[in-house]
N, C-alpha and C. Protein backbone atom coordinates (compact mmCIF):
# COMPACT_ATOMS: atom_id res chain seq x y z
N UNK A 1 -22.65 16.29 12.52
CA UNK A 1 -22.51 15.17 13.43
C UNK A 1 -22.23 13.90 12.64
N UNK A 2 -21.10 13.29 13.26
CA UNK A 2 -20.80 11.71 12.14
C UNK A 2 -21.72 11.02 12.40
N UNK A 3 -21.99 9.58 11.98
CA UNK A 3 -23.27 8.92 11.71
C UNK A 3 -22.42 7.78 11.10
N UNK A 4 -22.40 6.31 12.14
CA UNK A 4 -21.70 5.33 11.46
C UNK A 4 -22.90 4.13 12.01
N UNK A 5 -22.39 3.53 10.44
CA UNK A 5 -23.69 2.12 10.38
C UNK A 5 -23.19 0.87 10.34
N UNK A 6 -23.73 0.36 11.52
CA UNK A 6 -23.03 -1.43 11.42
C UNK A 6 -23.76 -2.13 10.45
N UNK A 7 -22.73 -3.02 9.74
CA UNK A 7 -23.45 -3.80 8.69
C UNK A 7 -22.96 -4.90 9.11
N UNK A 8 -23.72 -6.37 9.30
CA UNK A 8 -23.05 -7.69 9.62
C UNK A 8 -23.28 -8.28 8.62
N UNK A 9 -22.52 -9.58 8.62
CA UNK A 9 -22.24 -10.63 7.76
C UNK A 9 -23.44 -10.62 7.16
N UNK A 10 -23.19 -10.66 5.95
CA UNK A 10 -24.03 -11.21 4.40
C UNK A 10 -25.24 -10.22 4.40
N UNK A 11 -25.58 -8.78 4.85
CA UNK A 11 -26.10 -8.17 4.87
C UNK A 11 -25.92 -6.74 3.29
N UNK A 12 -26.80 -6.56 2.55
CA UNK A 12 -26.04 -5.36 1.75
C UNK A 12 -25.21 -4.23 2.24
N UNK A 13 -24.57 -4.49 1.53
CA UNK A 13 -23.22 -2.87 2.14
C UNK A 13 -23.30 -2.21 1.01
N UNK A 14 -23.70 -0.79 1.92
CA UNK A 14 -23.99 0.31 0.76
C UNK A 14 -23.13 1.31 0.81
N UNK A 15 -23.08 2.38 0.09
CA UNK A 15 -22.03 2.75 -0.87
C UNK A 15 -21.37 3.48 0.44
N UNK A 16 -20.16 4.44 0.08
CA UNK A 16 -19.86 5.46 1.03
C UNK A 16 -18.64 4.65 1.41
N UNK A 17 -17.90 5.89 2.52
CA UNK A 17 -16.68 5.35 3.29
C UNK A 17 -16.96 4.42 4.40
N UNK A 18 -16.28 3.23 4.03
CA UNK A 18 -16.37 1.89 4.92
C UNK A 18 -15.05 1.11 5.56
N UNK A 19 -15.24 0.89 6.41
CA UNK A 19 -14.05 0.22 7.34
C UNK A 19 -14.57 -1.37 7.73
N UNK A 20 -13.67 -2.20 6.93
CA UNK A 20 -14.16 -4.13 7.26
C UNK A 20 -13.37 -4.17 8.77
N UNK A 21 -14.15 -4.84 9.77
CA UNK A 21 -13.33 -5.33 11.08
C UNK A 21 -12.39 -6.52 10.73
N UNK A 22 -11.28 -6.96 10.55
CA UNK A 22 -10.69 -8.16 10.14
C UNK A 22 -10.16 -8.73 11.97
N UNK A 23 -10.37 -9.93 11.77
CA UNK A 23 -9.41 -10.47 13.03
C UNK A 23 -10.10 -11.77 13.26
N UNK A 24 -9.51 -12.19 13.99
CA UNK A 24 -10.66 -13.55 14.70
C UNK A 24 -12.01 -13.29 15.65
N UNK A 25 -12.60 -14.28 15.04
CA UNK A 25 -13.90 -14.06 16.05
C UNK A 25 -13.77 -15.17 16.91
N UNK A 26 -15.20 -14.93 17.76
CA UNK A 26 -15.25 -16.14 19.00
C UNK A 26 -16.11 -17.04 18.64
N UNK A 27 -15.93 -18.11 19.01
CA UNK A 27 -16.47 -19.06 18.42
C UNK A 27 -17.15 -19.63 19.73
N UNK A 28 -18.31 -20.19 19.06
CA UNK A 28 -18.85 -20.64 20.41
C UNK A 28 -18.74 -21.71 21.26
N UNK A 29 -17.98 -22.71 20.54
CA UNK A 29 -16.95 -23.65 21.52
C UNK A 29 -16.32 -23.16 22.15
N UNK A 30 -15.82 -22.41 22.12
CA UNK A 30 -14.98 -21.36 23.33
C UNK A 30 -14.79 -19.68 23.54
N UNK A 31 -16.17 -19.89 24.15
CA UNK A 31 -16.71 -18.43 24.15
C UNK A 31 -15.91 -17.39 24.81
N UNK A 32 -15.97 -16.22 24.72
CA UNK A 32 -15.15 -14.99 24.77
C UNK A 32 -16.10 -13.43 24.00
N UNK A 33 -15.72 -12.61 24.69
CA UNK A 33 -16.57 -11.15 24.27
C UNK A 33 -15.74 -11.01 22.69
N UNK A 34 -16.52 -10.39 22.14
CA UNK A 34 -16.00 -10.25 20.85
C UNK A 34 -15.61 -8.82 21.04
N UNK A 35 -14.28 -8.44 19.92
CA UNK A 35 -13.57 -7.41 19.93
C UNK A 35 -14.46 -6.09 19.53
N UNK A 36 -15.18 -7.04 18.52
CA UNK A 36 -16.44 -5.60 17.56
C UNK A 36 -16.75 -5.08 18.07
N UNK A 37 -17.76 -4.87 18.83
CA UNK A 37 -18.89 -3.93 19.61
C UNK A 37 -17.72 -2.94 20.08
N UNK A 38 -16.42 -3.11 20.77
CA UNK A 38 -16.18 -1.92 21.33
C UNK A 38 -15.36 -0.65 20.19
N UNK A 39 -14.66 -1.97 19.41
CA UNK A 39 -14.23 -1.05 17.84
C UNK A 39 -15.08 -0.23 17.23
N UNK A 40 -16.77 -0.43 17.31
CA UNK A 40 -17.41 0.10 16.31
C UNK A 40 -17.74 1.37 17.21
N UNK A 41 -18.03 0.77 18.08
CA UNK A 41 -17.74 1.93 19.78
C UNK A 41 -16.83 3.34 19.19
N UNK A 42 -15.54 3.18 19.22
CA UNK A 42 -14.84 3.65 18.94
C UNK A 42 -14.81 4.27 17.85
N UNK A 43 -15.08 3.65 16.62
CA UNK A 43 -15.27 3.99 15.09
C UNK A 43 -16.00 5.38 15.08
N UNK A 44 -17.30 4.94 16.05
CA UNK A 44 -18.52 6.13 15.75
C UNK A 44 -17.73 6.87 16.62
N UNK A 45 -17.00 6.86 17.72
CA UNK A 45 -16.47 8.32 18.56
C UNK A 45 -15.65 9.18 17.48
N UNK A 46 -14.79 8.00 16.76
CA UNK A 46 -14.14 9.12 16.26
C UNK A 46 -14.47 9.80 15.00
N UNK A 47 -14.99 8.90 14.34
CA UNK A 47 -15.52 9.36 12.83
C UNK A 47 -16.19 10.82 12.60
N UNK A 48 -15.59 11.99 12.24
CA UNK A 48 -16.70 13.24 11.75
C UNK A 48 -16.41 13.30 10.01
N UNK A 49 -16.49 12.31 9.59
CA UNK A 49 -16.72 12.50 7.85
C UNK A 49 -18.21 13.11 7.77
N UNK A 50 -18.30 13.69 6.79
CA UNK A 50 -19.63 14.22 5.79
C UNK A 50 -20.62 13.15 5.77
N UNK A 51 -20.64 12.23 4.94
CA UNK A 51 -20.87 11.46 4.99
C UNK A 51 -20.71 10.14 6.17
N UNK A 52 -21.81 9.33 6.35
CA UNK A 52 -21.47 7.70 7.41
C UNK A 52 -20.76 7.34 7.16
N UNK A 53 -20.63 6.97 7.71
CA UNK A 53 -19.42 6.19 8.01
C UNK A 53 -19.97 4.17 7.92
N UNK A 54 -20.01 3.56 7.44
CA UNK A 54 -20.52 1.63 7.30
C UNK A 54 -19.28 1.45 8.07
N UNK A 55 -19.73 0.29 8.99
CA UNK A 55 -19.02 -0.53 9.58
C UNK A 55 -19.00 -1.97 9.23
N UNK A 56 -17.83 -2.50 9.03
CA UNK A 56 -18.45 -3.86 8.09
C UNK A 56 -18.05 -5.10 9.26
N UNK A 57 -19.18 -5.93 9.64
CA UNK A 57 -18.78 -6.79 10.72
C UNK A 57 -18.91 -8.16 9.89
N UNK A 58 -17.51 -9.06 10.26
CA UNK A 58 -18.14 -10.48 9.59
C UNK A 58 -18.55 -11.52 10.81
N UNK A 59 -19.16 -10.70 11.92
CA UNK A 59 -20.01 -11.71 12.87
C UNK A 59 -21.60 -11.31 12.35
N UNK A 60 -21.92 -12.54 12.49
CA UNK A 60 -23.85 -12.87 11.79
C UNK A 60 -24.45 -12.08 12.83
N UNK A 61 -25.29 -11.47 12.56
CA UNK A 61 -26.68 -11.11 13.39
C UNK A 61 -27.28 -11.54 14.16
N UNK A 62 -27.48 -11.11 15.45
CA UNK A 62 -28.57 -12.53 16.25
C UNK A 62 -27.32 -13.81 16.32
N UNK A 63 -26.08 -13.81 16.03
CA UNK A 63 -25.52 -15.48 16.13
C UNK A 63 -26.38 -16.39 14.71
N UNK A 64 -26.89 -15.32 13.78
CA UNK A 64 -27.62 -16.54 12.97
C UNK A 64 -26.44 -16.54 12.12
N UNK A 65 -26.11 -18.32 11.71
CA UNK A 65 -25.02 -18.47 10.47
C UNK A 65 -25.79 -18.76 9.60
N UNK A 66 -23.98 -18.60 8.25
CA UNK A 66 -24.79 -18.29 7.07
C UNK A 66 -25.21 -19.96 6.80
N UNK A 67 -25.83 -19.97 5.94
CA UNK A 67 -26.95 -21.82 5.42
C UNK A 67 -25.46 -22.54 4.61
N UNK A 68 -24.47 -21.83 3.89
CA UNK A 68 -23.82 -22.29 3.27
C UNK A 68 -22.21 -21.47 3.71
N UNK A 69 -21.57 -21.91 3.98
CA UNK A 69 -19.92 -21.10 4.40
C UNK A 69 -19.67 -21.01 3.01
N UNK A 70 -19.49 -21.06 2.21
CA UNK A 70 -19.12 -19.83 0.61
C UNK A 70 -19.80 -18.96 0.55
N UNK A 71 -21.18 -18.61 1.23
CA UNK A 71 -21.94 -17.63 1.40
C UNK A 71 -20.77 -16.49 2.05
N UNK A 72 -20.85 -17.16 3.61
CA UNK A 72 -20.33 -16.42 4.30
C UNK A 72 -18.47 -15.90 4.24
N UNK A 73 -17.67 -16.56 3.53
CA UNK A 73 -16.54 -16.20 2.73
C UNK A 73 -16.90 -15.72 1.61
N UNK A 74 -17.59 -15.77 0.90
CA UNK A 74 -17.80 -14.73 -0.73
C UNK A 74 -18.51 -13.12 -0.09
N UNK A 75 -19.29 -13.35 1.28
CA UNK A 75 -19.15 -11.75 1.81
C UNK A 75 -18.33 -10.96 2.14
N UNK A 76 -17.65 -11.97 3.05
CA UNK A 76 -16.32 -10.94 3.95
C UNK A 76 -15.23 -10.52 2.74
N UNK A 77 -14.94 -11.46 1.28
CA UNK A 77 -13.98 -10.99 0.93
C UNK A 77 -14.41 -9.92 -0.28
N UNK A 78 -15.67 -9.77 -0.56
CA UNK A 78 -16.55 -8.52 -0.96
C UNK A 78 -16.65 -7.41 0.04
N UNK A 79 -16.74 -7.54 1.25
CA UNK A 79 -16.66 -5.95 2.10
C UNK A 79 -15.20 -5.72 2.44
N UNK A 80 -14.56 -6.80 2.30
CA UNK A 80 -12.95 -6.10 2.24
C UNK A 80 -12.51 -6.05 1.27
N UNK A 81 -13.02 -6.03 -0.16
CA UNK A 81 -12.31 -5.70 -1.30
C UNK A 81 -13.02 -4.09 -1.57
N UNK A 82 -14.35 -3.89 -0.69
CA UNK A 82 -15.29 -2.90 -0.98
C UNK A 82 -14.69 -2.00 -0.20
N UNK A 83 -14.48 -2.43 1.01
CA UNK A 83 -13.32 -1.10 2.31
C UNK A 83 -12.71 -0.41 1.57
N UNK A 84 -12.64 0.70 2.51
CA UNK A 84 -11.70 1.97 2.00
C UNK A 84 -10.40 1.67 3.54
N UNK A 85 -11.02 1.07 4.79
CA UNK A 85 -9.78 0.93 5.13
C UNK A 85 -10.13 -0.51 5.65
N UNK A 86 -8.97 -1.52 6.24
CA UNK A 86 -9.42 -2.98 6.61
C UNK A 86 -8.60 -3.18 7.83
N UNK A 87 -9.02 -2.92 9.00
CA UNK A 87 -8.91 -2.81 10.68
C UNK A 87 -8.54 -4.68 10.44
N UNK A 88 -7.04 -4.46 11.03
CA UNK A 88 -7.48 -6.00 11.72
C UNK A 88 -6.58 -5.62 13.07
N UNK A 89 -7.47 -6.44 14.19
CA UNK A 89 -7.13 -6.83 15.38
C UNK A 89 -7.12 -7.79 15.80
N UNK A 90 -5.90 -7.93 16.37
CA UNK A 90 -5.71 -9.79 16.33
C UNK A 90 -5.27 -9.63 17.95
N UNK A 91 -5.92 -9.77 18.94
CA UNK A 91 -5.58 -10.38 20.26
C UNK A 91 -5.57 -11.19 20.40
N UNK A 92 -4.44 -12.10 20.15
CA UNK A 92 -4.54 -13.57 19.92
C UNK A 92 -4.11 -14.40 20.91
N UNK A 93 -5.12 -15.12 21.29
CA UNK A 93 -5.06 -16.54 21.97
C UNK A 93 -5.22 -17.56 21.42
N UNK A 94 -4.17 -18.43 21.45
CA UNK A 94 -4.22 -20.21 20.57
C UNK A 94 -5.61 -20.86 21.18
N UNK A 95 -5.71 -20.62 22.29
CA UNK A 95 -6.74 -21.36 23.16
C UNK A 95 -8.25 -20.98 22.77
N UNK A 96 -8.29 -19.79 22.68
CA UNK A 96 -9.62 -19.04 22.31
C UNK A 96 -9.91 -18.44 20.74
N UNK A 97 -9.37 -17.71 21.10
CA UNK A 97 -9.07 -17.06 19.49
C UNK A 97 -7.68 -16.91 18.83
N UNK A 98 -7.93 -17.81 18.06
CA UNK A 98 -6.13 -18.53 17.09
C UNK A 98 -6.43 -17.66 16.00
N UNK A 99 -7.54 -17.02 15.26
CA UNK A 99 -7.36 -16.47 14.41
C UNK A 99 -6.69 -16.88 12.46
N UNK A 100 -6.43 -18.55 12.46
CA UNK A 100 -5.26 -18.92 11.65
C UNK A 100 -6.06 -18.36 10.18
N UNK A 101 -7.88 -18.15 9.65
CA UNK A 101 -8.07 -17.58 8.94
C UNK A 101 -7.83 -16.35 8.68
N UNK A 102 -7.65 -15.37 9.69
CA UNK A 102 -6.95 -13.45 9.69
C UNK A 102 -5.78 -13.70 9.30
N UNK A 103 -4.92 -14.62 9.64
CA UNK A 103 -3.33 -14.71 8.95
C UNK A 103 -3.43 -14.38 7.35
N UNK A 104 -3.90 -15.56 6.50
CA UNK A 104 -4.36 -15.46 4.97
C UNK A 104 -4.81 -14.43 4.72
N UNK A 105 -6.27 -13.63 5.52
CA UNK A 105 -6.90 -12.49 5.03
C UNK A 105 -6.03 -10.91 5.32
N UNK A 106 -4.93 -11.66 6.01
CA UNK A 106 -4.17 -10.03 6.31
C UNK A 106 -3.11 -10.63 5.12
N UNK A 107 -2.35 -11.32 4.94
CA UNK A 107 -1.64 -11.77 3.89
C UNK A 107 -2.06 -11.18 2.37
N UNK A 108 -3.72 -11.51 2.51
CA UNK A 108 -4.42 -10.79 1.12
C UNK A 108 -4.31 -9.52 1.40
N UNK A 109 -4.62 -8.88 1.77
CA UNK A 109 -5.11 -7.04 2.41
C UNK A 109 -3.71 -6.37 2.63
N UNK A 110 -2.42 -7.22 2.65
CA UNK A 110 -1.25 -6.51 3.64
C UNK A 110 -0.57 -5.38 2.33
N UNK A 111 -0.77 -5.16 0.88
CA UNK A 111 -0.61 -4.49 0.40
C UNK A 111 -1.57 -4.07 -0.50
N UNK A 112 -2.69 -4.25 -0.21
CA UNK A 112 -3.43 -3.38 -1.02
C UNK A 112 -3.44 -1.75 -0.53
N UNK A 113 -2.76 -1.32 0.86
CA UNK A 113 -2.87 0.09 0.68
C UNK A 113 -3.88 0.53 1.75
N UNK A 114 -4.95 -0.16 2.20
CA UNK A 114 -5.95 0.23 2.71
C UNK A 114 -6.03 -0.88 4.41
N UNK A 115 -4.81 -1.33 4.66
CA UNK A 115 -4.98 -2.07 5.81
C UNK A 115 -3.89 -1.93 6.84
N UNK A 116 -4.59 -1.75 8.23
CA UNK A 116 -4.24 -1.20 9.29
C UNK A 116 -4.08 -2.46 10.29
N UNK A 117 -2.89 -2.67 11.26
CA UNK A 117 -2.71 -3.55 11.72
C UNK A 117 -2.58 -3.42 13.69
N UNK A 118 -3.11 -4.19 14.21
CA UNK A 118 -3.84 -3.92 15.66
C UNK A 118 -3.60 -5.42 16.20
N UNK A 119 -2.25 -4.74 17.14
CA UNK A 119 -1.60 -6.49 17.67
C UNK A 119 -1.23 -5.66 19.23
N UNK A 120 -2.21 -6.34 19.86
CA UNK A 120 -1.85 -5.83 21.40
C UNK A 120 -1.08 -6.89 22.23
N UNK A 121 0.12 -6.13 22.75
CA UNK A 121 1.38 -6.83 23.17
C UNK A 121 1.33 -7.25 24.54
N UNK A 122 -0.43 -7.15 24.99
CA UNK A 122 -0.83 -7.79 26.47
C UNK A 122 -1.82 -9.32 25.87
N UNK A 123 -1.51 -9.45 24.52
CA UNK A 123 -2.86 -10.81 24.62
C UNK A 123 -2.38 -11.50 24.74
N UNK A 124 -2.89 -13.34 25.23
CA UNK A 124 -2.12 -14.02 25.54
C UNK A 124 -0.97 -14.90 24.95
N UNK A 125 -1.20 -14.20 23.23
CA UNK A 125 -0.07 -15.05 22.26
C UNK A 125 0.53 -13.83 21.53
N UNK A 126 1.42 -12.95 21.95
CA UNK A 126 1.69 -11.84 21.25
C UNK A 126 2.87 -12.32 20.45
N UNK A 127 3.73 -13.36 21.05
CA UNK A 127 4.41 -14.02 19.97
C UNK A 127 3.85 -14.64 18.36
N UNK A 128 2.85 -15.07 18.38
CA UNK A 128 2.15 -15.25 17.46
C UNK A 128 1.88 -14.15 16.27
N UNK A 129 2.12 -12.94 16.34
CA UNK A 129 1.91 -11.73 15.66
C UNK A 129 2.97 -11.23 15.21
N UNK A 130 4.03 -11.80 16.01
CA UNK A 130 5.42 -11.02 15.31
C UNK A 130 5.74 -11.05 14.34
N UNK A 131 5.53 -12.20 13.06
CA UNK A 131 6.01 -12.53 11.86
C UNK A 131 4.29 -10.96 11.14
N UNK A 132 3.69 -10.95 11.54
CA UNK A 132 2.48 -10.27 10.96
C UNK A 132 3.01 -8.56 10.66
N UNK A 133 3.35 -8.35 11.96
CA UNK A 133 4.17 -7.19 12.65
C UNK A 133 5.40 -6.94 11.47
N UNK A 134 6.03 -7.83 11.41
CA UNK A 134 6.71 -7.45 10.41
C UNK A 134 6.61 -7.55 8.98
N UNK A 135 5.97 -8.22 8.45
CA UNK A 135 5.33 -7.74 7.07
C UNK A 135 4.85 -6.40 6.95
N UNK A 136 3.89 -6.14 8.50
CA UNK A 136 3.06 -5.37 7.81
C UNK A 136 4.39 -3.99 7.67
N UNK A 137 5.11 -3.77 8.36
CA UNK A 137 6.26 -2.85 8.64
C UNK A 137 6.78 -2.83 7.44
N UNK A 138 7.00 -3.84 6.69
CA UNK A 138 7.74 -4.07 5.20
C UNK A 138 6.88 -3.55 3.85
N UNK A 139 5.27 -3.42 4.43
CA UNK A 139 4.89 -3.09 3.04
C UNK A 139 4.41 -1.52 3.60
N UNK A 140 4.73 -0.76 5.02
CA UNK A 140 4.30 0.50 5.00
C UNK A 140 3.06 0.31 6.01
N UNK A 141 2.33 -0.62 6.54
CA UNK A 141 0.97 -0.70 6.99
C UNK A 141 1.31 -0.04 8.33
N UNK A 142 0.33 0.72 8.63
CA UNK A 142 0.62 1.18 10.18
C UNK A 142 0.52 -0.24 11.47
N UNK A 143 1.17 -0.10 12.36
CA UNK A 143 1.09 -1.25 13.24
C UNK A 143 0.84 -0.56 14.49
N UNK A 144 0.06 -0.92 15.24
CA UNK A 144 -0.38 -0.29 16.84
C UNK A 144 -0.78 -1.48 17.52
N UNK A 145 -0.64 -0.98 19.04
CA UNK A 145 -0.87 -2.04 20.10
C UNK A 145 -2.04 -1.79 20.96
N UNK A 146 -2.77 -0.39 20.85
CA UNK A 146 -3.58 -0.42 21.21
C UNK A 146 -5.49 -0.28 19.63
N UNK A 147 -6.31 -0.80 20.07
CA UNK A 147 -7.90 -0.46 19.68
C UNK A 147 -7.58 0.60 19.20
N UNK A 148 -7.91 1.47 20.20
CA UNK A 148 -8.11 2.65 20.36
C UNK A 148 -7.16 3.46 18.80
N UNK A 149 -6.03 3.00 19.23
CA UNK A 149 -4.79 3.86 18.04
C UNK A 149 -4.91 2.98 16.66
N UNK A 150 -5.52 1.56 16.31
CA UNK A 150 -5.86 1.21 15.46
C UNK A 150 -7.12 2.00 14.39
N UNK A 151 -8.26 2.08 15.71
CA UNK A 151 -9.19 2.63 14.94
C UNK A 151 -8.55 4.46 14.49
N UNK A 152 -7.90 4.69 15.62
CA UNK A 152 -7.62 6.28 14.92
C UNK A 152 -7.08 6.10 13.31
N UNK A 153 -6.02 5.19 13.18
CA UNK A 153 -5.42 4.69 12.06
C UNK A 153 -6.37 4.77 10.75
N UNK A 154 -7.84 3.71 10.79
CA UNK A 154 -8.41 3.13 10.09
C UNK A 154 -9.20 4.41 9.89
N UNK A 155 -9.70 4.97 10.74
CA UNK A 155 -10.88 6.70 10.04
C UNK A 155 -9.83 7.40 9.47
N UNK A 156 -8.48 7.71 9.69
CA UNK A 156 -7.72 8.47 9.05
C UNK A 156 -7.57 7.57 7.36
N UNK A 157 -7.24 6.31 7.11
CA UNK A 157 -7.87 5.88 5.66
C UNK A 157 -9.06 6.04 5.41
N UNK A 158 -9.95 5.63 6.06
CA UNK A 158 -10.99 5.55 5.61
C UNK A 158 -11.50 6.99 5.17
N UNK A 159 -11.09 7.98 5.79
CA UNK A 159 -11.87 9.28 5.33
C UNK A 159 -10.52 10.15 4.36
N UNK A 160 -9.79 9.33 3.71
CA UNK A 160 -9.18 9.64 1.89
C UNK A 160 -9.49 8.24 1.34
N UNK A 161 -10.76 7.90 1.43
CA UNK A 161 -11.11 6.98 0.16
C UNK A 161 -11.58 7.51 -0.79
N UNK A 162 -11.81 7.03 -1.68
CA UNK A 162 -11.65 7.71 -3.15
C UNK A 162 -13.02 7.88 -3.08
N UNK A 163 -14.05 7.64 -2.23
CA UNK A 163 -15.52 8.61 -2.25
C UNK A 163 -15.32 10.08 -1.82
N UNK A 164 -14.61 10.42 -1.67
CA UNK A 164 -14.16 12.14 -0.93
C UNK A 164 -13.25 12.76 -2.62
N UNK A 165 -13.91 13.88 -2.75
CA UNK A 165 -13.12 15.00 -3.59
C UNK A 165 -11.45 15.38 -3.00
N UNK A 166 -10.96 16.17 -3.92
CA UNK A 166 -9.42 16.73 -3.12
C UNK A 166 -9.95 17.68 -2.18
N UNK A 167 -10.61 18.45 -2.03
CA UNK A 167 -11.07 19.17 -0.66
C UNK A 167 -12.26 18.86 0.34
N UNK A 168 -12.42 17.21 0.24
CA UNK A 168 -12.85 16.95 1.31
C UNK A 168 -14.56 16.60 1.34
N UNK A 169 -14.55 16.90 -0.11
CA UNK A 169 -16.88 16.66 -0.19
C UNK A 169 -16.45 15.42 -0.60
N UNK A 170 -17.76 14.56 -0.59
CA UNK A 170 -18.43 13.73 -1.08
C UNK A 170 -18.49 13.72 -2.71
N UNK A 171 -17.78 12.36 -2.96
CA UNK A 171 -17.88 12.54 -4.80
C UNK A 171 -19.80 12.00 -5.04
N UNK A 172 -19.60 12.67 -6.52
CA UNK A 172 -21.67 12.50 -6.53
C UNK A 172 -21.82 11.21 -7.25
């Protein structure tokens, strides 16, 4: 049975195959459901690795922020340099969620190999994604419009990260 563990912002992330959520969050000036909960939803449906599966969230716990923002940027770009795959979903709204920090962090991630791209062509700024859409197409990154086919994307990296042998165990 798979077994996947949410880890939030500035929390230790421990070893094993891990997937960072990248995208915009909601901010509480202009509140909105956050995308996470149903991704990680999803993550654990699909995930049957050997090993857990870590889920890496860069929303705080409880809504508690970090005391210092280099805190909370020297984490997120440690669990996405630590990912084996890096989910971003960008349903982007200028109004709500603009996302303009996921631009840079998919810019960083768009060829390292390990990042999956999730631009749904019902949000309310799907123009906004097109220049994203096509990078990611240029360096090979998978591109999907739905969650759902993102996360399939991201367990299919995530479970050939280099913690897995060539037939499939757990390296020791």
């Amino acid at each position: 049975m798979s077994t996947v563990r949410l880890v939030m912002a500035r929390e230790p992330i421990p070893a094993g195959p891990r997937v960072f959520l990248a995208g915009p969050t909601p901010d509480k000036s202009a509140p909105v459901p956050s995308w996470r909960p149903e991704a990680a939803r999803l993550l654990a449906r699909q995930w049957t690795g050997e090993q857990p599966l870590t889920v890496l969230s860069p929303e705080s716990r409880h809504g508690e922020r970090a005391e210092r923002y280099e805190d909370q940027v020297d984490w997120e770009t440690d669990a996405r340099a630590g990912a084996d795959a890096i989910l971003f979903w960008i349903p982007r709204d200028m109004r709500t969620m603009p996302g303009m920090t996921t631009n840079v962090e998919f810019g960083l991630g768009v060829s390292t190999g390990r990042a999956v791209l999730g631009v749904p062509a019902d949000c309310p700024n799907p123009e906004r994604n097109r220049y994203l859409a096509y990078v990611a197409r240029r360096h090979g990154v998978p591109v999907c419009e739905t969650l759902n086919d993102t996360v399939t994307q991201a367990v299919a990296a995530a479970g050939q990260c280099s913690c897995f042998t060539a037939s499939g165990r757990p390296r020791s």
